[in-house]
Structures are given as structure tokens and as C-alpha cells.
Protein backbone atom coordinates (compact mmCIF):
# COMPACT_ATOMS: atom_id res chain seq x y z
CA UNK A 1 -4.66 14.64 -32.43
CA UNK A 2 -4.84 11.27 -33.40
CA UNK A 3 -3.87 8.46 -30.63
CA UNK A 4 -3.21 4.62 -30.24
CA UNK A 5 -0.57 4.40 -27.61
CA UNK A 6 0.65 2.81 -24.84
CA UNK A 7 1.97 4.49 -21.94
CA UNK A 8 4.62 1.96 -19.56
CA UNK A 9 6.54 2.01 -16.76
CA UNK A 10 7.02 0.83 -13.18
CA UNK A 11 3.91 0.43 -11.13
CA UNK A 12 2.64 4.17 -9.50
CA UNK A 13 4.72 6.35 -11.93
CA UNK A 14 0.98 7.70 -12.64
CA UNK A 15 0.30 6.61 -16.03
CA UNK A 16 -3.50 6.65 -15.24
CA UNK A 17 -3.33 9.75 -13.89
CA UNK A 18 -1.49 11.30 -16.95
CA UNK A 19 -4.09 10.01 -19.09
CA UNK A 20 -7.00 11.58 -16.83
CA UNK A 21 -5.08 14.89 -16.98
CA UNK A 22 -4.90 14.86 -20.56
CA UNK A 23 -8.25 14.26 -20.95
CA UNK A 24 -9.33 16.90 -18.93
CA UNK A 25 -7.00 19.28 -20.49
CA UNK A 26 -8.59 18.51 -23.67
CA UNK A 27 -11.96 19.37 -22.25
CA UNK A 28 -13.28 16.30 -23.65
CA UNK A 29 -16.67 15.10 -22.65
CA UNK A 30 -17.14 11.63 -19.84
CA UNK A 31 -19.54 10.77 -22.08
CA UNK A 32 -16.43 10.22 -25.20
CA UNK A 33 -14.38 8.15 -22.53
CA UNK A 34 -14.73 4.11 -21.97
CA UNK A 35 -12.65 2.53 -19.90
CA UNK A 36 -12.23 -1.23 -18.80
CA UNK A 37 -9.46 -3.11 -16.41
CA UNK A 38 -8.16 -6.00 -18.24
CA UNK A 39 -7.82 -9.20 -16.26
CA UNK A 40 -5.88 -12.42 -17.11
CA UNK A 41 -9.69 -13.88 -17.48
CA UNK A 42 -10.69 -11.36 -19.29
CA UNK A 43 -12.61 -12.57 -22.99
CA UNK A 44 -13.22 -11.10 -26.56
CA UNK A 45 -16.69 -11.57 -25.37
CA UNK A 46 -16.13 -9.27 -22.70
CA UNK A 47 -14.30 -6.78 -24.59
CA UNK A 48 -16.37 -6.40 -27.90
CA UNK A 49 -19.75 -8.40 -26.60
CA UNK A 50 -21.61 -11.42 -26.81
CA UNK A 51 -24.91 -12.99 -27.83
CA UNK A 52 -26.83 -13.29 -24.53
CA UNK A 53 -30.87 -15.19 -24.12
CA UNK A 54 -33.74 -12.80 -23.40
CA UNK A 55 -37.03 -14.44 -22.50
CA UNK A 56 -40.01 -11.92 -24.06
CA UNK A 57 -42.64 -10.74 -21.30
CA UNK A 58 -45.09 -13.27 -21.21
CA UNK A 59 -44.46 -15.41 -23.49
CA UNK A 60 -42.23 -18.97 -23.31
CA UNK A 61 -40.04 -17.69 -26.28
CA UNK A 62 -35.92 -17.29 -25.27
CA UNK A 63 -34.90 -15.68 -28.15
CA UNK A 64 -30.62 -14.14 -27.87
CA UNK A 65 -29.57 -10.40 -28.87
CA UNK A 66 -26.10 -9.13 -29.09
CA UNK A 67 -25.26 -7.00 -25.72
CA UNK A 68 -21.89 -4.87 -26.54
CA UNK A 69 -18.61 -4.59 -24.67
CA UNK A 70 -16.76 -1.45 -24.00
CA UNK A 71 -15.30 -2.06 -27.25
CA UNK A 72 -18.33 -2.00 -29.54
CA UNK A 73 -19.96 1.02 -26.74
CA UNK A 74 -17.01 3.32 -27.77
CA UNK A 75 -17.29 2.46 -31.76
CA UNK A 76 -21.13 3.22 -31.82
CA UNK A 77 -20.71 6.30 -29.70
CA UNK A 78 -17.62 7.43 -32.57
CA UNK A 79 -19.45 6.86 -35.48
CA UNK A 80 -22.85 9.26 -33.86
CA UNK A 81 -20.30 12.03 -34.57
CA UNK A 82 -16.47 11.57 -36.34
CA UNK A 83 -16.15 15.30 -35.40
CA UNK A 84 -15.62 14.49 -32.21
CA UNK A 85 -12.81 12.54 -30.74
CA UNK A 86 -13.69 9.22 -28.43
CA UNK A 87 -11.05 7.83 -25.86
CA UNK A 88 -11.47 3.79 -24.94
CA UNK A 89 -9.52 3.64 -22.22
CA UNK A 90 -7.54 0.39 -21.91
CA UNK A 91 -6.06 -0.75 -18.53
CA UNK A 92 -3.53 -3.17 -17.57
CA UNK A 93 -3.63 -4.36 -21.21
CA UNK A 94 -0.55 -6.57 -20.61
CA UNK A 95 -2.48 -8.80 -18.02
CA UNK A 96 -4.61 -10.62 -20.55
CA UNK A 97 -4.10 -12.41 -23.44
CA UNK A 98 -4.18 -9.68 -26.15
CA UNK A 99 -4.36 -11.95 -29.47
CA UNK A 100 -7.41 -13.57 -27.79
CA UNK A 101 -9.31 -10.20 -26.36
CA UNK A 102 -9.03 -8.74 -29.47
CA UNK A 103 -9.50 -11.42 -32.14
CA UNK A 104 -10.70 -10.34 -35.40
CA UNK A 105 -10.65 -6.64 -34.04
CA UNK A 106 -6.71 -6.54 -34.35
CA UNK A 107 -6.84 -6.23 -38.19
CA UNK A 108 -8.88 -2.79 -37.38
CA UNK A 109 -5.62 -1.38 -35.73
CA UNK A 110 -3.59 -1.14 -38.78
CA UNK A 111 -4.08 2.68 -39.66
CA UNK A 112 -3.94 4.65 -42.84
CA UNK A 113 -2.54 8.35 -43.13
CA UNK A 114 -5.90 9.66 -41.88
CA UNK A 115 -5.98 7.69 -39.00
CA UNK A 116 -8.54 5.04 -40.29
CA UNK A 117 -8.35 1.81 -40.23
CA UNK A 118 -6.74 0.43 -43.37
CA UNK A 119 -8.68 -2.85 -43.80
CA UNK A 120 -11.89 -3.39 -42.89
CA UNK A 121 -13.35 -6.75 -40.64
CA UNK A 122 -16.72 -8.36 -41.15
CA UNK A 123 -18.50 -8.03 -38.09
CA UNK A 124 -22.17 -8.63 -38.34
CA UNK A 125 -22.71 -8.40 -34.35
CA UNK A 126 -21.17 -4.87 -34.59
CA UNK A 127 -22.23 -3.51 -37.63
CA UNK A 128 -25.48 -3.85 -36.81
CA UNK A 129 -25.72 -1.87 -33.99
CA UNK A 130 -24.17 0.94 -36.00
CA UNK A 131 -26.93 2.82 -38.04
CA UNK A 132 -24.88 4.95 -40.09
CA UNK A 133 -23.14 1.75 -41.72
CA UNK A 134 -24.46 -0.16 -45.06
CA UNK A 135 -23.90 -3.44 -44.51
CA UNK A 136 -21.57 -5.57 -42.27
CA UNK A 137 -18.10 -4.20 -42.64
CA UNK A 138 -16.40 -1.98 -40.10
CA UNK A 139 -13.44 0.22 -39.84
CA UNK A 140 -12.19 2.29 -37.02
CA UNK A 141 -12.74 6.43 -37.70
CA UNK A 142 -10.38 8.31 -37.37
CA UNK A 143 -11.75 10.00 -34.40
CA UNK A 144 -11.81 6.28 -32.24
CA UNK A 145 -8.67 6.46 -30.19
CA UNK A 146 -7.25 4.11 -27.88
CA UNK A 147 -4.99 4.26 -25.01
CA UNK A 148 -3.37 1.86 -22.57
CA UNK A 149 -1.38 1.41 -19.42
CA UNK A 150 0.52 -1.73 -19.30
CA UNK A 151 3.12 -2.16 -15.56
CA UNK A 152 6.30 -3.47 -16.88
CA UNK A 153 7.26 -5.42 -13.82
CA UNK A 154 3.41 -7.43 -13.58
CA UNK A 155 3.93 -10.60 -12.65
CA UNK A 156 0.75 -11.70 -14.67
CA UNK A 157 2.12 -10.45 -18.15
CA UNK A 158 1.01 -12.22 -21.18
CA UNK A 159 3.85 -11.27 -23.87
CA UNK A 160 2.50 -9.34 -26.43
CA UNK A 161 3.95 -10.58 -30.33
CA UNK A 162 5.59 -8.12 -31.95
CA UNK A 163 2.38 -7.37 -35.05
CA UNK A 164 0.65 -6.12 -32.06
CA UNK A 165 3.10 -3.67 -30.79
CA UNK A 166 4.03 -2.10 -33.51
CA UNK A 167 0.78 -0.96 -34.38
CA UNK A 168 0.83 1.38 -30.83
CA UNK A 169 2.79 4.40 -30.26
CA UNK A 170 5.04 3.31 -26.95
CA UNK A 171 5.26 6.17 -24.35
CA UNK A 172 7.92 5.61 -21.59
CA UNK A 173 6.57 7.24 -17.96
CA UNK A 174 9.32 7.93 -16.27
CA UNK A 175 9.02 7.13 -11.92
CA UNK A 176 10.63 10.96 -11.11
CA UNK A 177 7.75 12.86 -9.12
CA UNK A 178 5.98 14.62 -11.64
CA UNK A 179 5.84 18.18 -12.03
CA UNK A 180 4.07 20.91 -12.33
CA UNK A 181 3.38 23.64 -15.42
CA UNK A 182 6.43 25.69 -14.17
CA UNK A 183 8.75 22.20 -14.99
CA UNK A 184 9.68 21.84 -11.36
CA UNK A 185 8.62 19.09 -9.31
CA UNK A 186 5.80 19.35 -7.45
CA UNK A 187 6.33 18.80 -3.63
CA UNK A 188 2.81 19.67 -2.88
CA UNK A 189 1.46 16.39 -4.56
CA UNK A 190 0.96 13.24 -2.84
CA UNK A 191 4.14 13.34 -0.69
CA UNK A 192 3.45 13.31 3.11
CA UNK A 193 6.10 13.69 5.68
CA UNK A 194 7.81 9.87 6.49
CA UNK A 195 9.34 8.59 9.50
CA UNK A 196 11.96 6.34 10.00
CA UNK A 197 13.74 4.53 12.36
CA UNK A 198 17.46 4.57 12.12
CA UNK A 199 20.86 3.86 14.20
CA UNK A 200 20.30 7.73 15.92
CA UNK A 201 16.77 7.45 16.48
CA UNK A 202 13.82 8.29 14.40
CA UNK A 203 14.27 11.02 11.61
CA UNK A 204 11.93 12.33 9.47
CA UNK A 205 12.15 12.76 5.48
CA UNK A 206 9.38 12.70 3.01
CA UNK A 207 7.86 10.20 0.52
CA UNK A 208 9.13 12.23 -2.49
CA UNK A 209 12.80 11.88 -1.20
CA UNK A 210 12.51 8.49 0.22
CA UNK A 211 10.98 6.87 -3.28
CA UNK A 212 13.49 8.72 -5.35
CA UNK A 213 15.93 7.38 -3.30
CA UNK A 214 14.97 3.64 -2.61
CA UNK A 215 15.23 3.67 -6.82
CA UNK A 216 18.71 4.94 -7.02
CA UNK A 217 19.79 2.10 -4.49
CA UNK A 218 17.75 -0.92 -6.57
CA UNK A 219 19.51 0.15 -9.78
CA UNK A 220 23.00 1.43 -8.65
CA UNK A 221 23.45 -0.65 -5.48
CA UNK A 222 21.35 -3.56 -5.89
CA UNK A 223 21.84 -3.81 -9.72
CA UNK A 224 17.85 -4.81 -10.58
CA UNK A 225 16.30 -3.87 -14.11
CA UNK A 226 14.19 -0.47 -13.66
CA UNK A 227 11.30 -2.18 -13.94
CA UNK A 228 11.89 -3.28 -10.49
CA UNK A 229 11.73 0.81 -9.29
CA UNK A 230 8.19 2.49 -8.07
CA UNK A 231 6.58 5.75 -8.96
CA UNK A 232 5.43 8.44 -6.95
CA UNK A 233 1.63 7.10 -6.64
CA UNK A 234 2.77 3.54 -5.96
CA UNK A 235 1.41 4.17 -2.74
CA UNK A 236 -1.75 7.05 -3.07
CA UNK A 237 -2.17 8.83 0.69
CA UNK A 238 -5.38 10.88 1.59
CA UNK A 239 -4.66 14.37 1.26
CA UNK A 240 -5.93 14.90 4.77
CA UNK A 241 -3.42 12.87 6.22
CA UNK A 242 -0.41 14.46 4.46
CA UNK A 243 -1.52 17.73 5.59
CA UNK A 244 -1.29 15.59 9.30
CA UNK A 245 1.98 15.03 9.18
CA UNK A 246 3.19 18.27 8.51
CA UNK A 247 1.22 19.55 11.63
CA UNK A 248 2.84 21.12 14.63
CA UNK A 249 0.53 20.14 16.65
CA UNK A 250 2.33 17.05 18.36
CA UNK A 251 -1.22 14.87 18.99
CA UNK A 252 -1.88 15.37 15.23
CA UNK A 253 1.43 14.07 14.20
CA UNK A 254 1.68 11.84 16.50
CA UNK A 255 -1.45 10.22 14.84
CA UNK A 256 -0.56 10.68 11.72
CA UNK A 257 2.91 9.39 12.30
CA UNK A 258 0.84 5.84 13.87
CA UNK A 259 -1.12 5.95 9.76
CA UNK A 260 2.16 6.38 7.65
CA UNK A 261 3.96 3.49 9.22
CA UNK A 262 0.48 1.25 9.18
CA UNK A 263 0.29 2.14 5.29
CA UNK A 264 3.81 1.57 4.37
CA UNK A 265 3.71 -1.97 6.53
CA UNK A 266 0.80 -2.91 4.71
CA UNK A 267 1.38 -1.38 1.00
CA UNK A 268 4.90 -1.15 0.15
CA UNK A 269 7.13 -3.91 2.37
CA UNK A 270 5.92 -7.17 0.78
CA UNK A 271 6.54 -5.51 -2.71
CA UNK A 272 10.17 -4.62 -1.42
CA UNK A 273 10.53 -7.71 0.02
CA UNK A 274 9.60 -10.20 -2.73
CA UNK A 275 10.30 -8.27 -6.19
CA UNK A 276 13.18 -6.13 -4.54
CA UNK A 277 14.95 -7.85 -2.23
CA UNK A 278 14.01 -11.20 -3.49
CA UNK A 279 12.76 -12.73 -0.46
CA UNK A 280 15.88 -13.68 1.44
CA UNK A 281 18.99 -11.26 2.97
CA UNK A 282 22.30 -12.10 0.89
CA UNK A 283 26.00 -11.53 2.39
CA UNK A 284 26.92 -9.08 -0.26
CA UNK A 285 27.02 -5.22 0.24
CA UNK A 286 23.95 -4.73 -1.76
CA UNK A 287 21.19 -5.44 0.46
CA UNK A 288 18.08 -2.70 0.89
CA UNK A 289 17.24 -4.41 4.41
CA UNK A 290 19.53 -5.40 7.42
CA UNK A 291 21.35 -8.59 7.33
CA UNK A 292 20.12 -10.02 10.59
CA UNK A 293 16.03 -9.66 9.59
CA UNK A 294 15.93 -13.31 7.80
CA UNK A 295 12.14 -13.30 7.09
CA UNK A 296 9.10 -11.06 6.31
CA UNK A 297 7.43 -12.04 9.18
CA UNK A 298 10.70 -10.42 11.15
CA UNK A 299 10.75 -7.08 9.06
CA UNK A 300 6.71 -6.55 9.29
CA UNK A 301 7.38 -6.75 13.66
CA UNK A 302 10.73 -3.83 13.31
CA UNK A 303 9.36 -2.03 10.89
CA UNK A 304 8.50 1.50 12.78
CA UNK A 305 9.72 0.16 15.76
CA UNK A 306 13.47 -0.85 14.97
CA UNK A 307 16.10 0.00 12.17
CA UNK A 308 15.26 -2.01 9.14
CA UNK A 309 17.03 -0.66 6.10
CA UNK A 310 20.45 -1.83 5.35
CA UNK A 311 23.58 0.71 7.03
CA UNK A 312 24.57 0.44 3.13
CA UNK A 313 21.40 2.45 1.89
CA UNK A 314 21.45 4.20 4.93
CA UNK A 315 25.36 5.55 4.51
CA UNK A 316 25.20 5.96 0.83
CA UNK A 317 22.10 7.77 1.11
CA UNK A 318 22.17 9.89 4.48
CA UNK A 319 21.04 12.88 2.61
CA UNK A 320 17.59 11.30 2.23
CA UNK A 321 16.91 13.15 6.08
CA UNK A 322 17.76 16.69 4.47
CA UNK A 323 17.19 16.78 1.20
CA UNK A 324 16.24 20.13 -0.17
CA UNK A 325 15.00 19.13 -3.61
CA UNK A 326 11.40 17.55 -2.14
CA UNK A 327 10.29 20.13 0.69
């Protein structure tokens, strides 16, 4: 199958990991697969390469040869074979400047009906580290396939023109928990038992529930784009430690219990705080944390220790303590 997309969503809906999966699925080969993490600094040298000085053993001679990017690694490594499909890998692409990474190298992404490229760019640099090709003229095969991740709530976006977009199939990734071949949701994947602190004491839910939940009350309660949700591997927790908090054993979750709270603290209340919330407690019915916590400094102390989420999320969603769907 033939592929230029670009697979979007919140951040941790696991559009990395669908594009591992698929990979693997496929059976294709680590060798076929380049991937790079763009960066808002991040060059056309740095994507497709860049003259660089050598200085030839023993003699005072600098002389400069071209040294490719992941770009130009993936094209030589398609055109050895155009049997066999080769994935670049693109990450983050929204965080740097696309027009400028890609340069001359956009023209390439205009496609025909058999999934070459439809024009071809002159690109000495390239072409000559290409031995199949006559001359300096390249095209993409049809077997060179690109895909991308782009976080639609990054607050580092560089807006991407609309020439550029439209030459990239646009896959949506939804944040539900994903789920597995049977079509149900898979409760046995990163979702660890989660404990919170409430009016009644501390009761215990799980991440799957709890996520699912804190996105239902940012768009229905709160009113914020979806962009503003989370996906189920916003926050990634070691296997070992899930297994922990579903232990009997009171020492074990008791430790365990200690390591959930320490990673939410540190990995998910500033991004509720600031991109949620928006920094600052309102008097309207809509807030996701208590009215009487006025700064971060204030919810980072309570959290795990005191009640911290609003008594509107935690009336409107008291089923988040027994809900069936996620155990």
C-alpha cells in the first residue's frame, strides 16, 4: 500500500505507537524505517544533508563532501530495491518550519497514479549518491513512503499552508483507549490502578477511567476545543508498576500508590493546569480544580494529600470510582 499521511490528535492518543504497530504488522524490515524528531531548529540541511570539510590523512588539503540526512538515507536505501517498501518516519512535523525543512524537496510530494512523484527536482547533492540514476534529476518511487505525527494542541506549531497539506492523507487518532483485535478496549494496556483523594476519603479508580473522564469534563463542562483532551499514553507507566498497584499485598501497594501520585504530580498537573484550566480558578461552575487552590504551587502541595478536583467533576462524574467499562 502506498502511504504519505499524517496521523493527528491530542498529545498520548498513541499515534507513534500506531505507526510502530503497523510496521510490525507488515513485517517490514528496521533496516526500511528512518525516523527523525523535528524541532523548531530543525534545517533542510538537517533533513536532506549538507556539504561538510574533510581534511585527507596526511595531507593539508580540506576538501567538502555531501553527508546525507534522514531524508536522502531513506531515498538511496528505496531506490537499492523499488520492490520493497521504505517508511521515513517523520515526527512532530508541525514543530518546524515545513516550507523551509523541505525546500526544493516539496515539489517531489506531488504524486502520480502510481505513487511517483509527478515532477522531478534537480538535486545534484542527491542524485549523486544514487547509482542507479543518470544524471541529476530525482523523483520519489513509488515504494518511498512517508509518515508523520503532528500534536494538535503544540504550543510550538508552525502553520502549515494549505499546498502542503493537501498533498498528505490526514488520519484523525482518536484519545479513546485503544483496543484490541477483538474491538474491545483493552484494559490490560498501560492503565494502572489510580488513587484519589476526595470529600469521603481516598478511592481508587484507574487511569483508563480517569483519562476518559477528565476529557468528557474539558469538552462538555469546561467547553475547550478537543485538542485540549489527552490520550491514553499521555502519561506511559512501567509495566512493573501497574502490575504494583493491583497487588494485594498492602506494602506493595502502598509503594506503588507513593509512584502513581509522584508521576501524576510531576507529568500531568502543570499540563492541566496551564492548557486546561488556564492557569487561574474562575467563579463559574466549570472549573476541573477546587475554587479555593489559587496557584500551582498550592495544587502541587494537596495533590495526594487533599481533595483537589472540583465537587463539579467530582458530582457529575462519581461513576469514575466504579466504572465497569475499564477493569
Amino acid at each position: 500500500m502506498y502511504e504519505q499521511k499524517i496521523y493527528f490528535g491530542a498529545p498520548g492518543t498513541g499515534k507513534s505507537y500506531l505507526i510502530n504497530k503497523k510496521l510490525s504488522d507488515e513485517g517490514i524490515s528496521p533496516d526500511k524505517i528512518f525516523r527523525v524528531v523535528i524541532h523548531p531548529e530543525f534545517t533542510y540541511s538537517d533533513f536532506i544533508g549538507q556539504l561538510l570539510p574533510e581534511t585527507n590523512s596526511g595531507e593539508n588539503k580540506i576538501t567538502f563532501s555531501f553527508k546525507e540526512g534522514p531524508f536522502t538515507r531513506a531515498l538511496i536505501e528505496a531506490y537499492k530495491d523499488t520492490s520493497k517498501p521504505v517508511y521515513l518516519i517523520i515526527e512532530e512535523l508541525s514543530r518546524g518550519n515545513v516550507a523551509a525543512i523541505f525546500g526544493d524537496i516539496f515539489q517531489l510530494l506531488d504524486r502520480n497514479k502510481h505513487f511517483e512523484s509527478r515532477y522531478p527536482i534537480n538535486n545534484k547533492n542527491i542524485a549523486d549518491k544514487i547509482i542507479t540514476l543518470n544524471g541529476d534529476n530525482i523523483i520519489l518511487p513509488s515504494n518511498f513512503n512517508i509518515l508523520c505525527t503532528v500534536n494538535t494542541n503544540d504550543q510550538n506549531v508552525f502553520p502549515m499552508d494549505t499546498a502542503f497539506k493537501r498533498r498528505f492523507e490526514w488520519e484523525y487518532v482518536a484519545t479513546e483507549p485503544i483496543k484490541s483485535d477483538d474491538n474491545t478496549f483493552n484494559v490490560n494496556k498501560n492503565n494502572p490502578r489510580i488513587f484519589l483523594t476526595t470529600d469521603t476519603g481516598e478511592q481508587q479508580t484507574n487511569w483508563l477511567s480517569f483519562y476518559t473522564k477528565l476529557n468528557e469534563f474539558i469538552i462538555k463542562e469546561m467547553g475547550k476545543n478537543e485538542d485540549r483532551q489527552l490520550g491514553q499514553f499521555f502519561i506511559e507507566f512501567d509495566e512493573e508498576l501497574i502490575k504494583q498497584t493491583y497487588s494485594t499485598v498492602e506494602d506493595t501497594q502502598k509503594i506503588a500508590k507513593t509512584k502513581i501520585n509522584a508521576i501524576i504530580k510531576n507529568k500531568l498537573l502543570l499540563y492541566l493546569w496551564q492548557d486546561v484550566q488556564g492557569c487561574y480558578i474562575s467563579n463559574t461552575q466549570n472549573n476541573l480544580f477546587n475554587k479555593e487552590i489559587s496557584t500551582y504551587g498550592e495544587l502541587y502541595k494537596k495533590y495526594g494529600n487533599e481533595k483537589v478536583f472540583s465537587d463539579e467533576f467530582c458530582a457529575k462524574y462519581s461513576n469514575i470510582y466504579d466504572d465497569a467499562n475499564f477493569y
